[in-house]
Protein backbone atom coordinates (compact mmCIF):
# COMPACT_ATOMS: atom_id res chain seq x y z
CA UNK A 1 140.88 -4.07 26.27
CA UNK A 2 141.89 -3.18 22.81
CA UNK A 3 139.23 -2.98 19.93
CA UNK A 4 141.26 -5.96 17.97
CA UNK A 5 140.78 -8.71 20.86
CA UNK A 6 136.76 -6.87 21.20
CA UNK A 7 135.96 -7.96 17.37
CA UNK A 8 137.02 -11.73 18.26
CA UNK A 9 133.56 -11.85 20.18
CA UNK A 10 130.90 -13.55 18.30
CA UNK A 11 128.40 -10.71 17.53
CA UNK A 12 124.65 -12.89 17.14
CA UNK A 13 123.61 -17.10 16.36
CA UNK A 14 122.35 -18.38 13.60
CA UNK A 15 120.70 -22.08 12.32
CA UNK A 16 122.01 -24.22 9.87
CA UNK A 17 119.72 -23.26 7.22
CA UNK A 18 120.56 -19.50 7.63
CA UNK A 19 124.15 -19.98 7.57
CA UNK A 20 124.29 -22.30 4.78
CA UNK A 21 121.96 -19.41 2.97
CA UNK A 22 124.59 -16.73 3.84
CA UNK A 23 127.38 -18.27 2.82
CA UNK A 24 125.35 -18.97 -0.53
CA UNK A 25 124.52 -14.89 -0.73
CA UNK A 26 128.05 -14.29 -0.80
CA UNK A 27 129.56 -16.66 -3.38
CA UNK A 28 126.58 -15.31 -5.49
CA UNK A 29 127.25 -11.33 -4.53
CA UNK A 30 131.50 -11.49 -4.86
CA UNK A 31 133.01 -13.20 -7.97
CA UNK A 32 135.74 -15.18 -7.33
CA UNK A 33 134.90 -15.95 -3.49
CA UNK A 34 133.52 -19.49 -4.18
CA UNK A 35 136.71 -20.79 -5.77
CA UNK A 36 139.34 -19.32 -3.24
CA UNK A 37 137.17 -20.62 -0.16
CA UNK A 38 137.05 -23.67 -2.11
CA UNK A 39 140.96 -23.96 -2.31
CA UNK A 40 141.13 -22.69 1.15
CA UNK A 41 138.62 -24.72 3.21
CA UNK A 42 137.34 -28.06 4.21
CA UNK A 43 133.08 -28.16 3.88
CA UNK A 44 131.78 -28.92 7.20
CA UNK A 45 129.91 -32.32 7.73
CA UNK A 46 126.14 -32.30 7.68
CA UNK A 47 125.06 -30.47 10.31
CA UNK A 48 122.74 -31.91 13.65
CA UNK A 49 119.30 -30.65 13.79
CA UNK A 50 118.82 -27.39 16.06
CA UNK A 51 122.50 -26.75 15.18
CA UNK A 52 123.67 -23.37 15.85
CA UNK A 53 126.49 -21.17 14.32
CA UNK A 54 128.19 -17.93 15.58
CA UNK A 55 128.16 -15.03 13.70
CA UNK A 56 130.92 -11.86 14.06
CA UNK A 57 131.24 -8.33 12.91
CA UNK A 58 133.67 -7.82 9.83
CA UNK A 59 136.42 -5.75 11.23
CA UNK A 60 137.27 -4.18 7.69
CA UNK A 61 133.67 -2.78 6.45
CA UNK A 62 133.00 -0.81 9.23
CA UNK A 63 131.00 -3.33 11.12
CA UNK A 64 128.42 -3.67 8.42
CA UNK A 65 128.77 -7.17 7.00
CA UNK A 66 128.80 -10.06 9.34
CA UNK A 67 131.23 -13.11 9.16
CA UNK A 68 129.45 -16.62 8.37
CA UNK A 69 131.53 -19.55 9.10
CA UNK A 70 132.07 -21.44 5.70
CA UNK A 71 133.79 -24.36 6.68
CA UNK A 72 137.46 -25.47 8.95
CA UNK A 73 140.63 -23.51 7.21
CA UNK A 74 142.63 -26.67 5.20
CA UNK A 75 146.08 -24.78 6.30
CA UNK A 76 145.17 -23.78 10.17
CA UNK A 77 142.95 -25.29 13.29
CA UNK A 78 140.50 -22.17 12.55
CA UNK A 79 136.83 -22.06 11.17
CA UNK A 80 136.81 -20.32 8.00
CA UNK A 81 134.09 -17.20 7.67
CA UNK A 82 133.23 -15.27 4.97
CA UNK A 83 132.33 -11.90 5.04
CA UNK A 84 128.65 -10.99 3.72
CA UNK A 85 129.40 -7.10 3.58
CA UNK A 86 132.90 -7.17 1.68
CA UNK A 87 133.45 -10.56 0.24
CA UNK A 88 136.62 -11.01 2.45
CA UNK A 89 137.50 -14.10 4.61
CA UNK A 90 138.56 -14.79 7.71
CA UNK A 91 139.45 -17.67 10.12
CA UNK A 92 138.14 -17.68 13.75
């Protein structure tokens, strides 16, 4: 199996409240981010209780940051992540 179908696993879970907070952490951490996700993406609708969200590894930092979905890509059938670690995005 080759390393590039490997980093399309989800890596760990997370709530609601903790994705909404990461997603939040990096607007604030890489200028700019905010307003191309916001040309880019669709917000999700308010979330069920107990909801949970996968999380992956960023392929480009080196597996330090972690993707946090952001909301569904406007152009593609894909969730749209944002990368905590390097301020890049991503659809999944």
């Amino acid at each position: 199996m080759s390393s590039n179908i490997a980093q399309n696993y989800p890596y760990s879970r997370e709530t609601e409240p903790e994705r909404a907070a990461a997603v939040e952490r990096a607007y604030q951490a890489f200028e700019g981010l905010r307003d191309r996700a916001a040309g880019e993406l669709t917000p999700f609708p308010p979330a069920a209780p107990g909801e949970l969200w996968w999380v992956w590894a960023c392929p480009d930092d080196g597996g330090a940051g972690r993707l946090h979905a952001a909301g569904y890509a406007r152009e593609r059938r894909a969730l749209y992540t944002v990368c905590d670690g390097c301020g890049r995005t991503f659809l999944r």
